[in-house]
Structures are given as C-alpha cells and as structure tokens.
N, C-alpha and C. Protein backbone atom coordinates (compact mmCIF):
# COMPACT_ATOMS: atom_id res chain seq x y z
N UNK A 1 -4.52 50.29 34.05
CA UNK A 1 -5.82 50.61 33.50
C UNK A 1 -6.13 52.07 33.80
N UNK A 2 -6.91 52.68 33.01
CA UNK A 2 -6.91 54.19 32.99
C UNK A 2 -8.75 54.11 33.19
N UNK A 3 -9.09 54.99 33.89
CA UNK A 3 -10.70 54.75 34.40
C UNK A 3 -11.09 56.65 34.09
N UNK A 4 -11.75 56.54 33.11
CA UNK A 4 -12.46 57.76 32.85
C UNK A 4 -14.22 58.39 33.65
N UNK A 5 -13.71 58.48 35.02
CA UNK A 5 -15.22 58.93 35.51
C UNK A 5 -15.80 59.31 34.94
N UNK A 6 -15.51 60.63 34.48
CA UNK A 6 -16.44 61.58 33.59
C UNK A 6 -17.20 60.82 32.13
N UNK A 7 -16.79 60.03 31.96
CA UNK A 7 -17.03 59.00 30.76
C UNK A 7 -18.29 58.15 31.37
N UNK A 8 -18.33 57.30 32.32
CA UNK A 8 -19.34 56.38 33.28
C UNK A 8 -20.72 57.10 33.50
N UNK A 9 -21.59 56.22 32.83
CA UNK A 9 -23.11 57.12 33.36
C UNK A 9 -23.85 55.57 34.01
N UNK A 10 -22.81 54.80 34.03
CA UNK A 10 -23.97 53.75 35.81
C UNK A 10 -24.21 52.75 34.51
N UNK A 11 -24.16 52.51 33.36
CA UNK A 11 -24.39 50.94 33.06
C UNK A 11 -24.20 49.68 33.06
N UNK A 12 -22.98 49.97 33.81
CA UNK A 12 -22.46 48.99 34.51
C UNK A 12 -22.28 47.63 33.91
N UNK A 13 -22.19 48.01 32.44
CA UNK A 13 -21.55 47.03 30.97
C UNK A 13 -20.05 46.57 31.37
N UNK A 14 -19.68 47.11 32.27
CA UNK A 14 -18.19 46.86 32.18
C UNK A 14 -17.54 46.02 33.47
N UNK A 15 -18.94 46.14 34.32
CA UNK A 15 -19.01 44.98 35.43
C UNK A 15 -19.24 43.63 35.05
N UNK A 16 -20.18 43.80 33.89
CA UNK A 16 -20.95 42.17 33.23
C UNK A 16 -20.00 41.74 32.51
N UNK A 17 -18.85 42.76 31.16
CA UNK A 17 -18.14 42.65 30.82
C UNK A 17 -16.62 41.83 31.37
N UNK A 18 -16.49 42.37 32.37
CA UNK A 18 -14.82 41.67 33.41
C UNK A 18 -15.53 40.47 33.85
N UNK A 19 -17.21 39.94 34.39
CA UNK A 19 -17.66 38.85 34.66
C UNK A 19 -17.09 37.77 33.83
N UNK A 20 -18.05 38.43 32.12
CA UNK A 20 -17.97 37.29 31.09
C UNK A 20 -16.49 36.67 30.72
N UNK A 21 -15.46 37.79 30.89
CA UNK A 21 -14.28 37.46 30.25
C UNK A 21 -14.02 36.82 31.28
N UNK A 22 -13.94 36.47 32.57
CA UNK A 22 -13.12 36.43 33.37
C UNK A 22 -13.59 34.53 34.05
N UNK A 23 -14.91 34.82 34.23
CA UNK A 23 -15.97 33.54 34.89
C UNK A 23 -16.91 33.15 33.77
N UNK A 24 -16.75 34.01 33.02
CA UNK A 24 -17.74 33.46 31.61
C UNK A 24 -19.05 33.38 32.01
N UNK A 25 -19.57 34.26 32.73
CA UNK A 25 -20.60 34.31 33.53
C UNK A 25 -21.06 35.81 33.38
N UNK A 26 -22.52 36.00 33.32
CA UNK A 26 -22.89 37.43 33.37
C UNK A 26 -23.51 37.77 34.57
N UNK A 27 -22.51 37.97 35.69
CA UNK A 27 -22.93 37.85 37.53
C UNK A 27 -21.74 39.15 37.71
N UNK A 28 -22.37 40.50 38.08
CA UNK A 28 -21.63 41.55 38.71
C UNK A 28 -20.95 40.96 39.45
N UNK A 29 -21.49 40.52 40.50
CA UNK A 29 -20.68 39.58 41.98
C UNK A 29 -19.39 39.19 42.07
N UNK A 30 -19.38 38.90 40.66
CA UNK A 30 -17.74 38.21 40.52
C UNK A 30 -16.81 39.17 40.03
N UNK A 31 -17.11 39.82 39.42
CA UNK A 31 -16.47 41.28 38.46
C UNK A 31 -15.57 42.02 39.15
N UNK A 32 -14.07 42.33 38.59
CA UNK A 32 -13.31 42.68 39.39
C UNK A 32 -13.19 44.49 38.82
N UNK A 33 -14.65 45.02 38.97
CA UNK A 33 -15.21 46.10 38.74
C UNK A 33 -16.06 46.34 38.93
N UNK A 34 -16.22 47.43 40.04
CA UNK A 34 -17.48 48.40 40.35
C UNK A 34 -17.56 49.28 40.65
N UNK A 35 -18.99 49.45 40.19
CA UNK A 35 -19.39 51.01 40.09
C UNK A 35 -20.11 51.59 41.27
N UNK A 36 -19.87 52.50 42.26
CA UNK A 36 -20.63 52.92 43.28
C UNK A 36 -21.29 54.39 43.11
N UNK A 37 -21.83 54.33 43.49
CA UNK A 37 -22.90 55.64 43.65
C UNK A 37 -22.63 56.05 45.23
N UNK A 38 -21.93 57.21 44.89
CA UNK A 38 -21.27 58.38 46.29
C UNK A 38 -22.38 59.07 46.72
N UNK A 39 -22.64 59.86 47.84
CA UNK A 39 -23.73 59.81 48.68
C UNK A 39 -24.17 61.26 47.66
N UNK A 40 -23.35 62.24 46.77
CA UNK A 40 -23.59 63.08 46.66
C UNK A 40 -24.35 62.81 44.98
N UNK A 41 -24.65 61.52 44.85
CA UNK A 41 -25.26 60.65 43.33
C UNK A 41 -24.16 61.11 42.29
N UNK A 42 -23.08 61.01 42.51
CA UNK A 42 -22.20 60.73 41.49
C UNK A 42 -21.47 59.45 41.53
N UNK A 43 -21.13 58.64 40.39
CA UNK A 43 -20.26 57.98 40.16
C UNK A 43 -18.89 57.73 40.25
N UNK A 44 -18.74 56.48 41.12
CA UNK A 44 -17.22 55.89 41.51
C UNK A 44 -16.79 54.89 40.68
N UNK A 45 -15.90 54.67 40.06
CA UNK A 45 -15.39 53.45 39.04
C UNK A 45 -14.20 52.59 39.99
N UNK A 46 -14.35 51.49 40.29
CA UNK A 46 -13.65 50.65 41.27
C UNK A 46 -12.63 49.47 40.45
N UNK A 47 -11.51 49.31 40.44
CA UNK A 47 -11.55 48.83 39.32
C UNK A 47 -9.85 47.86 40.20
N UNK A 48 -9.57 47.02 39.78
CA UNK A 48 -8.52 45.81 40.25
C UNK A 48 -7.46 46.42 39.49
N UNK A 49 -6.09 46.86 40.33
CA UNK A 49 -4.93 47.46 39.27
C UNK A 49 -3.80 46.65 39.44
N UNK A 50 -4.34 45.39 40.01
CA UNK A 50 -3.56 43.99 39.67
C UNK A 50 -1.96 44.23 41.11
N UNK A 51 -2.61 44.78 41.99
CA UNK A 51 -1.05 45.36 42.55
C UNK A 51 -0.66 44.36 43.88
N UNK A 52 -1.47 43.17 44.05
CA UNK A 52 -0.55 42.46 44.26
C UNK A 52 -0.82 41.80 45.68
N UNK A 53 -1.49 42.75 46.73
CA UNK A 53 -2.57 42.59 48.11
C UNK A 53 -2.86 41.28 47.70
N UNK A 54 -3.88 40.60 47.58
CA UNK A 54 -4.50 39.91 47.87
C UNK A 54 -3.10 38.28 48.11
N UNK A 55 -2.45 38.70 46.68
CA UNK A 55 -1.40 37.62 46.90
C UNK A 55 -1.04 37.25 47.77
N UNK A 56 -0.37 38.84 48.53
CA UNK A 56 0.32 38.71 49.32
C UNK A 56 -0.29 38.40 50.92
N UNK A 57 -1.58 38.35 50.86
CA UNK A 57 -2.28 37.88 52.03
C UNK A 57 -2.70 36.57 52.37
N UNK A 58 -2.77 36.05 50.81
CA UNK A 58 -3.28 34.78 51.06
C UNK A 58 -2.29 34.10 51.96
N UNK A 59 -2.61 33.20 53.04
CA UNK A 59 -1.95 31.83 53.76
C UNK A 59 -1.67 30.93 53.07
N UNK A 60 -1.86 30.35 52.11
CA UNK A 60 -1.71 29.02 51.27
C UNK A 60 -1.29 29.39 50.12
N UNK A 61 -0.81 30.40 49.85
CA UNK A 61 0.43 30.89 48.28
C UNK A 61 -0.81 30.32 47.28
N UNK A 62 -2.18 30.76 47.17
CA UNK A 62 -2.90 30.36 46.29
C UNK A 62 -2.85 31.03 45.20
N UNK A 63 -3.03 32.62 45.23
CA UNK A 63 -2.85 33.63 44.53
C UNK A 63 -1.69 34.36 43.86
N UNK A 64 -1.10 34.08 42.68
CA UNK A 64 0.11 34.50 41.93
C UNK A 64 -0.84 35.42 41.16
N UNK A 65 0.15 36.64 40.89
CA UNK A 65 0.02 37.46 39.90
C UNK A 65 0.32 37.09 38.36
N UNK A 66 -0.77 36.45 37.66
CA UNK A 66 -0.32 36.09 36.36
C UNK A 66 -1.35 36.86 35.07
N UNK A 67 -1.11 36.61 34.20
CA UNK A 67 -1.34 36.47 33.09
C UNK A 67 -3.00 35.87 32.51
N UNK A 68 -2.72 34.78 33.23
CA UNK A 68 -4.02 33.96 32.91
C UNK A 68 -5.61 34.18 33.68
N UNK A 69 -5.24 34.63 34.90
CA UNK A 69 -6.27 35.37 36.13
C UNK A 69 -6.72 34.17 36.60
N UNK A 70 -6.43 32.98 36.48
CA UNK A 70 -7.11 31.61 37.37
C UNK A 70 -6.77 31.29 38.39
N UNK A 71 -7.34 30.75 39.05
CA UNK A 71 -7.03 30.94 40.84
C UNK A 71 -6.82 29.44 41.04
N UNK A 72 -6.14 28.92 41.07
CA UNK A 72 -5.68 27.24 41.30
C UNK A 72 -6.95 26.89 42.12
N UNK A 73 -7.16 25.68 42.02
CA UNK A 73 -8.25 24.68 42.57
C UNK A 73 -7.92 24.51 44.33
N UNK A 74 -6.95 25.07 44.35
CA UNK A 74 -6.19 24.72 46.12
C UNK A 74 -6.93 26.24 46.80
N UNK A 75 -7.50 27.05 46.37
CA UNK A 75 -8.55 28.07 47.06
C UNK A 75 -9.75 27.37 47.99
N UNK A 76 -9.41 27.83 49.40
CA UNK A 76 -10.28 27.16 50.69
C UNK A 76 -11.80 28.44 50.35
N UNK A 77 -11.57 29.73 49.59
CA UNK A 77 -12.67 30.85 50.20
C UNK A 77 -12.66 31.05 51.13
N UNK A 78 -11.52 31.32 52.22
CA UNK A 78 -11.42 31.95 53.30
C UNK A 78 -11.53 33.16 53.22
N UNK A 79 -11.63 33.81 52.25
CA UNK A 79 -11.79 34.89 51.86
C UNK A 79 -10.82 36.86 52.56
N UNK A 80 -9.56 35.91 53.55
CA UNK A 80 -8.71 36.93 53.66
C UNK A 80 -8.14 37.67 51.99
N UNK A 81 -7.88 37.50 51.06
CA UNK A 81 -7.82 38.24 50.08
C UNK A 81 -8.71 39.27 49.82
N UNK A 82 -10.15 38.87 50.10
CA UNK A 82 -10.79 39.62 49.88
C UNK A 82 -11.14 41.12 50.73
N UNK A 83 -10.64 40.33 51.68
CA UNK A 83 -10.28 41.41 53.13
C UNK A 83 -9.07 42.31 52.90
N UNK A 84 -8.20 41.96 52.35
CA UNK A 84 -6.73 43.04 51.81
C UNK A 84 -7.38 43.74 50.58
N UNK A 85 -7.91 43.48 50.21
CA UNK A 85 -8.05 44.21 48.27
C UNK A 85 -8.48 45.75 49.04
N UNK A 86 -7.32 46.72 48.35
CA UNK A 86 -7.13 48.00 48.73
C UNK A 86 -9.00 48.56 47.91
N UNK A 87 -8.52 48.20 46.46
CA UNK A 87 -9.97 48.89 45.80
C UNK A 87 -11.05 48.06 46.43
N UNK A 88 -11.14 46.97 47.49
CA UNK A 88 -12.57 46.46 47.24
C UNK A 88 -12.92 45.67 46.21
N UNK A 89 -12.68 45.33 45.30
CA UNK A 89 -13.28 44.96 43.97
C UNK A 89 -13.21 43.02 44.23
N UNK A 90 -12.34 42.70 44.77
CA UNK A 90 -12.34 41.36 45.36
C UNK A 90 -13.31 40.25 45.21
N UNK A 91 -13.93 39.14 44.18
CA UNK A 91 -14.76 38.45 44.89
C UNK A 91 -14.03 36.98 45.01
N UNK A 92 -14.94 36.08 45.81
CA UNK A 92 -14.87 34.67 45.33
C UNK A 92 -16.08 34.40 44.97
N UNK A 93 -15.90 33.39 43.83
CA UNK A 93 -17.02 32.41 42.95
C UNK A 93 -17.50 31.64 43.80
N UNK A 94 -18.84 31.81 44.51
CA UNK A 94 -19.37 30.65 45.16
C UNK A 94 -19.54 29.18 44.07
N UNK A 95 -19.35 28.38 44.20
CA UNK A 95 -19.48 27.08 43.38
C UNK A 95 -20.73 26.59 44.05
C-alpha cells in the first residue's frame, strides 16, 4: 500500500472505510488505519502492510496471513498480536 501524507487532511474516511470493508461496521476502533496528529499538528497515516508480526506472535497459530482477513473463531483476545504490530494499527473486535 502506498500512503500519500501530503494528500491526508484528518477525515479519517479511510479509517471508517477499512472498518466497513473489513467488520462491516462504521467503528474507527477496529480499522486497520490511523490517522495521528504529531505534536507539531501535522498528519501521520498508520496503515497495516500485512508483514506478518502479529502472526508470528500469536501462541495459538490463530493468525495466518491470508487473503480473506478473518481471524478464525479460536481467537482468546489476549491481545499479544496487538502488542507486536510494528505500525500500531492492531485491533480486536470486542463482541
């Protein structure tokens, strides 16, 4: 994925956007994209480049790198994945 800062002015369409496609849900929270505001008020674009951390952290081989982005039903939310994700962008779906 190619992330154009200079392009981003904070609407953060593209957080709600990775929600809907992803959880079918319009909840930033879940969005494996965000936008931060740097102390100097410019814009950071945070964004999942699929590389593989979280997989490789999980304890219970829950997390494969696929195609489909679904996380098997065998996810405890222990939330060590979320603790490896280099960008941050990491969530789990509270149910």
């Amino acid at each position: 994925m190619v992330v154009d800062q200079a392009a981003c002015v904070g609407c953060l369409g593209c957080e709600m956007a990775c929600a809907n496609a992803f959880y079918k849900e319009l909840n930033p929270e879940v969005s494996c994209i965000r936008i931060e505001e740097e102390e100097d008020g410019s814009l950071k674009t945070l964004v999942c480049v699929q590389c593989g951390k979280c997989a490789e952290a999980c304890p219970f081989g829950v997390l494969v790198k696929s195609e489909d982005k679904d996380v098997p039903s065998k996810c405890i939310a222990c939330g060590i994945c979320v603790d490896a994700c280099p960008q941050n962008v990491l969530a789990i779906e509270e149910s």
